[in-house]
N, C-alpha and C. Protein backbone atom coordinates (compact mmCIF):
# COMPACT_ATOMS: atom_id res chain seq x y z
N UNK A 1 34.16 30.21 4.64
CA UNK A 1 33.12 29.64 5.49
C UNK A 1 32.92 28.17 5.12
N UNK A 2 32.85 27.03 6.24
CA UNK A 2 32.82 25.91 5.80
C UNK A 2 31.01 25.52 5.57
N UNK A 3 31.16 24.51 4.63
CA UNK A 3 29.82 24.09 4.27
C UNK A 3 29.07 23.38 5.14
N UNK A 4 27.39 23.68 5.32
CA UNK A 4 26.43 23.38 6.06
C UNK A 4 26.37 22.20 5.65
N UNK A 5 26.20 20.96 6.58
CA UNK A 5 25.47 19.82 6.09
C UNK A 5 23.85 20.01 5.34
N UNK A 6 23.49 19.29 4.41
CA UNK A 6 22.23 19.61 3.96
C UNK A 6 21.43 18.78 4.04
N UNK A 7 20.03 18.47 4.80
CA UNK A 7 18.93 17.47 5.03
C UNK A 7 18.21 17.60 4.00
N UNK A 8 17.18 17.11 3.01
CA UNK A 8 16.62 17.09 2.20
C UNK A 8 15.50 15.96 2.45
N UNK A 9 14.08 16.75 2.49
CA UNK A 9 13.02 15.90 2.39
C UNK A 9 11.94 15.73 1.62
N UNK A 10 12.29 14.65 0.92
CA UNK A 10 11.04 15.00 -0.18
C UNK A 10 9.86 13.51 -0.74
N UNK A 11 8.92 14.18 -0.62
CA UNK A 11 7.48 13.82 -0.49
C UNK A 11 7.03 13.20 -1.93
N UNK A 12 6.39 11.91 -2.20
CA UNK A 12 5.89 11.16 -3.45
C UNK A 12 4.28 11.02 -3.67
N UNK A 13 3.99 11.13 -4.20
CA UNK A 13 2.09 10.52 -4.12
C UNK A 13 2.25 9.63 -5.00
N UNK A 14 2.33 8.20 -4.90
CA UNK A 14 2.15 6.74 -5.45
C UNK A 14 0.79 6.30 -5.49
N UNK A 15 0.15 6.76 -6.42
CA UNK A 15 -1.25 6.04 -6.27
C UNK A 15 -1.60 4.72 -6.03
N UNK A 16 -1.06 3.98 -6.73
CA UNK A 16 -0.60 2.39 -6.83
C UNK A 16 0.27 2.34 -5.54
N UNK A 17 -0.47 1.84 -3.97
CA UNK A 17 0.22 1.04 -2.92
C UNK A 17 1.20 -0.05 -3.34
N UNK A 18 0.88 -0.94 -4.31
CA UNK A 18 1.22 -1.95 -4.58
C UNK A 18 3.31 -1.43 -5.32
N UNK A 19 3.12 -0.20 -5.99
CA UNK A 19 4.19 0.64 -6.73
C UNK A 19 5.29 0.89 -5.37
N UNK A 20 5.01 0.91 -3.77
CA UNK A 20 6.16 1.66 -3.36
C UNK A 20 7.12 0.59 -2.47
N UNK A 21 6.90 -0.61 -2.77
CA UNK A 21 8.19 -1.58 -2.41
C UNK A 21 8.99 -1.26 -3.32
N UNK A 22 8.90 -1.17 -4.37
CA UNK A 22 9.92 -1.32 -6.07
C UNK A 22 10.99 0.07 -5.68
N UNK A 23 10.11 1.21 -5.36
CA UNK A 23 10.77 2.26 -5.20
C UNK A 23 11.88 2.21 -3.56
N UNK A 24 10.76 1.97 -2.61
CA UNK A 24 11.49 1.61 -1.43
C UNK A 24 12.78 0.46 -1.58
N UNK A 25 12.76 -0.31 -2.30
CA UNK A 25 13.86 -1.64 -2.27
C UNK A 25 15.70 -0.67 -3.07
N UNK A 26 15.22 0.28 -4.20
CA UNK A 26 15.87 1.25 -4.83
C UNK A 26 16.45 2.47 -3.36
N UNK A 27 15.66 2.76 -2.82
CA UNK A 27 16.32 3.71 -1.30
C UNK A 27 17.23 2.86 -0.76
N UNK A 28 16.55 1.54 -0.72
CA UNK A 28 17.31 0.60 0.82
C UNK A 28 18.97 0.20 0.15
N UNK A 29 19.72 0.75 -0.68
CA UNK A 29 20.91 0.68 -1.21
C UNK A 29 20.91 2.27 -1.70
N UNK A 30 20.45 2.95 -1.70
CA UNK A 30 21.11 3.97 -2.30
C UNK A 30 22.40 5.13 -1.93
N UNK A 31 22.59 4.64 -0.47
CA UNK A 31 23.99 5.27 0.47
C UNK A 31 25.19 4.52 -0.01
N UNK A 32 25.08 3.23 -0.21
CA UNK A 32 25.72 2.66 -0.84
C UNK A 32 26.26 2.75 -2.48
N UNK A 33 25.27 2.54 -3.40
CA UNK A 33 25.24 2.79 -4.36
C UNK A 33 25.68 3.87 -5.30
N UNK A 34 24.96 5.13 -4.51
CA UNK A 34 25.30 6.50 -5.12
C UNK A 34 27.34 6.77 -4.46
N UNK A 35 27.85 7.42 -5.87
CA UNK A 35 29.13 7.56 -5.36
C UNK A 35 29.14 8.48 -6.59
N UNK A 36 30.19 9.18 -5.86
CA UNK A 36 30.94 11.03 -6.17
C UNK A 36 32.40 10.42 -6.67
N UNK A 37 32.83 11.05 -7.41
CA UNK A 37 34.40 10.82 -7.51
C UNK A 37 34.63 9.32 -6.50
N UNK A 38 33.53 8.22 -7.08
CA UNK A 38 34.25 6.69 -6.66
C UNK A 38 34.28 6.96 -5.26
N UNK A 39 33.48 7.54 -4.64
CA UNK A 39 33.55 7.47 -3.25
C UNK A 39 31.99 7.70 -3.17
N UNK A 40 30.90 6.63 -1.38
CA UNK A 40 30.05 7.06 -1.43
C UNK A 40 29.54 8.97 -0.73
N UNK A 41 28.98 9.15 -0.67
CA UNK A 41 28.59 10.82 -0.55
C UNK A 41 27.72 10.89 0.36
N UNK A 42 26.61 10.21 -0.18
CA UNK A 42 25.27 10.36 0.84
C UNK A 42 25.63 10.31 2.05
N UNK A 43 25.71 10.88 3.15
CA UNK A 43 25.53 11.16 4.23
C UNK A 43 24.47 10.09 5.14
N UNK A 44 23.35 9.96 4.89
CA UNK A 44 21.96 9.79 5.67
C UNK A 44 21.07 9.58 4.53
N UNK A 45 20.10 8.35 4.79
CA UNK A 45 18.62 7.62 3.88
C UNK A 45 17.92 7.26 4.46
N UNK A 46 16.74 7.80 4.96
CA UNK A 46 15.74 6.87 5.43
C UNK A 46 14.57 7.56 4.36
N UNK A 47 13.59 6.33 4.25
CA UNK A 47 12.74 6.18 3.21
C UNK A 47 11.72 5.04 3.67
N UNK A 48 10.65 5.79 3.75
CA UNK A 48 9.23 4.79 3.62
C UNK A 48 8.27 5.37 3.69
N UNK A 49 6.93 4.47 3.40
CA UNK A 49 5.65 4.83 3.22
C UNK A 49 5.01 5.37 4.19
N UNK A 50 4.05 6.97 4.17
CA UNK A 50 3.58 7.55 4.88
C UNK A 50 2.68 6.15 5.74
N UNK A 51 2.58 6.58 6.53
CA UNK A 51 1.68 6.06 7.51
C UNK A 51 0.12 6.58 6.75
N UNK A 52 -1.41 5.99 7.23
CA UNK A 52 -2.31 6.53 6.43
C UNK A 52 -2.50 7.95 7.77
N UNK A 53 -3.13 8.91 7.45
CA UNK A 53 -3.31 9.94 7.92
C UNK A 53 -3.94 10.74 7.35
N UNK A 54 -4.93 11.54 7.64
CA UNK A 54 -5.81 12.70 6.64
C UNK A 54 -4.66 14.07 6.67
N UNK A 55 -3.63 14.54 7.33
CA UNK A 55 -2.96 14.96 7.18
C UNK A 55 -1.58 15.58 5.82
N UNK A 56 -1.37 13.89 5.58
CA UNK A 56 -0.53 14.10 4.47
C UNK A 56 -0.61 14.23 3.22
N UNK A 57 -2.08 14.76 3.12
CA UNK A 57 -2.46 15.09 1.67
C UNK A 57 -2.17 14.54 0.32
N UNK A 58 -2.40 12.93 0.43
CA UNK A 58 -2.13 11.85 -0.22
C UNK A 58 -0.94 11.90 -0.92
N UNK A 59 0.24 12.49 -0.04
CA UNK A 59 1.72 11.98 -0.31
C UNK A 59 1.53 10.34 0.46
N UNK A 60 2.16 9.21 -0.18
CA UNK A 60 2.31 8.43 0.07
C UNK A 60 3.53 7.25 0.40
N UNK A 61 4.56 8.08 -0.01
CA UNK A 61 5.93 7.68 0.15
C UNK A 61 6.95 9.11 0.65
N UNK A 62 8.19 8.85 1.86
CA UNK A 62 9.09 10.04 2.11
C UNK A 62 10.67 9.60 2.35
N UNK A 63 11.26 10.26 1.28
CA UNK A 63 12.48 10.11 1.59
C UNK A 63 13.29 11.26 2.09
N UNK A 64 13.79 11.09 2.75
CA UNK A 64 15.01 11.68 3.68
C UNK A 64 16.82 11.62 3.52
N UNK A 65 17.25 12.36 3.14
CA UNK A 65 18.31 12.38 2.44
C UNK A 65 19.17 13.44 3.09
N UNK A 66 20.91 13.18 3.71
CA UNK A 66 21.50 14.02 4.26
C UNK A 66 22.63 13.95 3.39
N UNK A 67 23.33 15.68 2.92
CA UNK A 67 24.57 15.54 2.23
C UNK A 67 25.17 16.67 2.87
N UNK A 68 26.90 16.75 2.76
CA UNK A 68 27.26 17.26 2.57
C UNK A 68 27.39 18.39 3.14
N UNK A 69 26.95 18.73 1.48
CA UNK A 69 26.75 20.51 1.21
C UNK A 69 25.78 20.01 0.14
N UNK A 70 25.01 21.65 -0.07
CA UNK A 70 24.63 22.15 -1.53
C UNK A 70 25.19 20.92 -2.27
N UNK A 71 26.52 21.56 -3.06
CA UNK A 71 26.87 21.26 -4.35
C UNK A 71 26.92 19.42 -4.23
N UNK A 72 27.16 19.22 -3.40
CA UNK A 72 26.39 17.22 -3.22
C UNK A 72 25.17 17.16 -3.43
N UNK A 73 24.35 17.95 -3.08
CA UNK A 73 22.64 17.69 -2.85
C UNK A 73 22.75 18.06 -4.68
N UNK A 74 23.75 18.60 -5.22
CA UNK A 74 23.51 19.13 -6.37
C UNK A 74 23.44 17.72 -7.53
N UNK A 75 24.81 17.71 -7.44
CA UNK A 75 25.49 16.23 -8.04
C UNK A 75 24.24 15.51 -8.28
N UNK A 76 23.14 15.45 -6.87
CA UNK A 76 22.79 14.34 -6.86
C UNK A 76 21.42 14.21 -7.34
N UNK A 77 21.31 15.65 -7.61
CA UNK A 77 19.91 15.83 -8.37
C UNK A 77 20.14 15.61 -9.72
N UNK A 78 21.75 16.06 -10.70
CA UNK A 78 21.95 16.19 -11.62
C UNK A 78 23.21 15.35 -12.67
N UNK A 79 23.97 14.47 -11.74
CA UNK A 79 24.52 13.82 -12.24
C UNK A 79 24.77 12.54 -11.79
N UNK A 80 24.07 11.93 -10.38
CA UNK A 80 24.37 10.23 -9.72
C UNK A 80 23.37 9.65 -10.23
N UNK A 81 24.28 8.85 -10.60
CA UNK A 81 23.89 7.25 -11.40
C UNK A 81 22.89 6.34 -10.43
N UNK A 82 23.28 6.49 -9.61
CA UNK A 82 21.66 5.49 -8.47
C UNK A 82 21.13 6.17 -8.29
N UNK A 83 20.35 8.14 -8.56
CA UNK A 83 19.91 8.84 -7.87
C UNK A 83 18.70 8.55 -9.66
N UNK A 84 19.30 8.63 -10.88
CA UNK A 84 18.81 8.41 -11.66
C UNK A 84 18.37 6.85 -11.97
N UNK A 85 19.08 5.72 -11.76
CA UNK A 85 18.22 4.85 -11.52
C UNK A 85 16.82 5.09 -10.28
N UNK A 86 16.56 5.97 -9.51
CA UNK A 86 15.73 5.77 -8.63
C UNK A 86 14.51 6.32 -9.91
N UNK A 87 14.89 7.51 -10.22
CA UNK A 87 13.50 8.15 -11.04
C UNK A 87 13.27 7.43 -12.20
N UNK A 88 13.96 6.30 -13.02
CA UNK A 88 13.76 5.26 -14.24
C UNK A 88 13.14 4.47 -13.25
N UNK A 89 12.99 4.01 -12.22
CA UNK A 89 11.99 2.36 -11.60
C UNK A 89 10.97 3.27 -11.25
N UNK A 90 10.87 4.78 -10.60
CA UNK A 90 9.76 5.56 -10.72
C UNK A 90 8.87 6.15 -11.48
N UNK A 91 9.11 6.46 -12.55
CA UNK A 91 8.82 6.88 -13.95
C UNK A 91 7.44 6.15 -13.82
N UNK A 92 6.16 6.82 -14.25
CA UNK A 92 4.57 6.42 -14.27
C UNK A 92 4.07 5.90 -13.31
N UNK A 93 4.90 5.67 -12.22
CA UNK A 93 4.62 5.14 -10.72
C UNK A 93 4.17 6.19 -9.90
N UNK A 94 4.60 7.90 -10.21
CA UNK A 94 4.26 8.89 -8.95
C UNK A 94 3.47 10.15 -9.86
N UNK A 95 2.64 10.58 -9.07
CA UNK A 95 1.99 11.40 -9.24
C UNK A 95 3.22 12.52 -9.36
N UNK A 96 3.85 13.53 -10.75
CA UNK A 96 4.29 14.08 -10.57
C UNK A 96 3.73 15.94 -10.21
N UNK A 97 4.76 16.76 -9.73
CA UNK A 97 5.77 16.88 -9.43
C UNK A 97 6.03 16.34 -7.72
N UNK A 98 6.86 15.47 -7.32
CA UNK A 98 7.26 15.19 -5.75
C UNK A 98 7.35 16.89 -5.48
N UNK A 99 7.47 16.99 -3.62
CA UNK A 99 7.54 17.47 -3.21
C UNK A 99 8.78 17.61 -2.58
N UNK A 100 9.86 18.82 -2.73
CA UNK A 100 10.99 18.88 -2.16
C UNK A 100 11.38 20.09 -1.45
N UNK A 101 11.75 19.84 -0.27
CA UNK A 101 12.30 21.10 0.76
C UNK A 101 13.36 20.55 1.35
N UNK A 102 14.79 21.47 0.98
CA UNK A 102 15.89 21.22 2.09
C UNK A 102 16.52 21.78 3.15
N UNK A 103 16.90 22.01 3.81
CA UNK A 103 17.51 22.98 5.23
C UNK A 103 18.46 23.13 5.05
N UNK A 104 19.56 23.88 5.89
CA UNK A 104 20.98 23.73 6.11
C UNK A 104 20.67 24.09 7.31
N UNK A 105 20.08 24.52 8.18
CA UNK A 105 20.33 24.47 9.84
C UNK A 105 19.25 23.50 10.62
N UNK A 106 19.33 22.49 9.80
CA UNK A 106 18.41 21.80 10.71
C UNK A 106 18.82 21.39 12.20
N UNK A 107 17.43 20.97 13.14
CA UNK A 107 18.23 20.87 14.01
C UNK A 107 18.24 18.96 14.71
N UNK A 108 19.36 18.45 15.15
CA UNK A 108 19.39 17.19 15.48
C UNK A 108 20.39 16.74 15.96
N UNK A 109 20.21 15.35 16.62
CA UNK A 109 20.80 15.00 17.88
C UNK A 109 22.28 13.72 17.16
């Protein structure tokens, strides 16, 4: 069976407004940046600050992330080098734990 592409969305609470350019400027290269066996992987990045809303339950930053498969979404939790520079410029900047949910049948155009 061939592998599902995987969407991944996950949610930050930045208390410090002033904290989510530093993090956002770290997304705006990270398709680039992040690479698998010397090749890039990431699929799909979009990343920015919630809009204000009583809704989002003071998440304040969302990134959006498409791979693959699994075992990419894996890599990239556990062994990419720009995926870990993102959480070292984040480090005391986010209310931990983020919020993460991924799909494999999402649906889109």
């Amino acid at each position: 069976m061939a592998s599902e592409a995987v969407v991944r969305s996950t949610l930050f609470k930045v208390p410090n407004p002033a904290d989510i350019d530093g993090i956002l400027e770290k997304y705006s290269t990270l398709k680039k940046d992040a690479k698998k066996d010397g090749k890039p992987y990431i699929l799909e990045v979009n990343a920015g600050k919630a809009n204000t809303d009583p809704r989002n339950q003071g998440y304040s930053f969302l990134a959006v992330t498409k791979f693959a498969s699994v075992e990419d979404m894996n890599y990239y939790d556990n062994q990419c080098e720009a995926h870990q520079a993102i959480k070292a410029s984040a480090k005391g900047k986010i209310e931990p734990p983020p919020l993460m949910v991924y799909t494999t049948n999402a649906v889109g155009s």
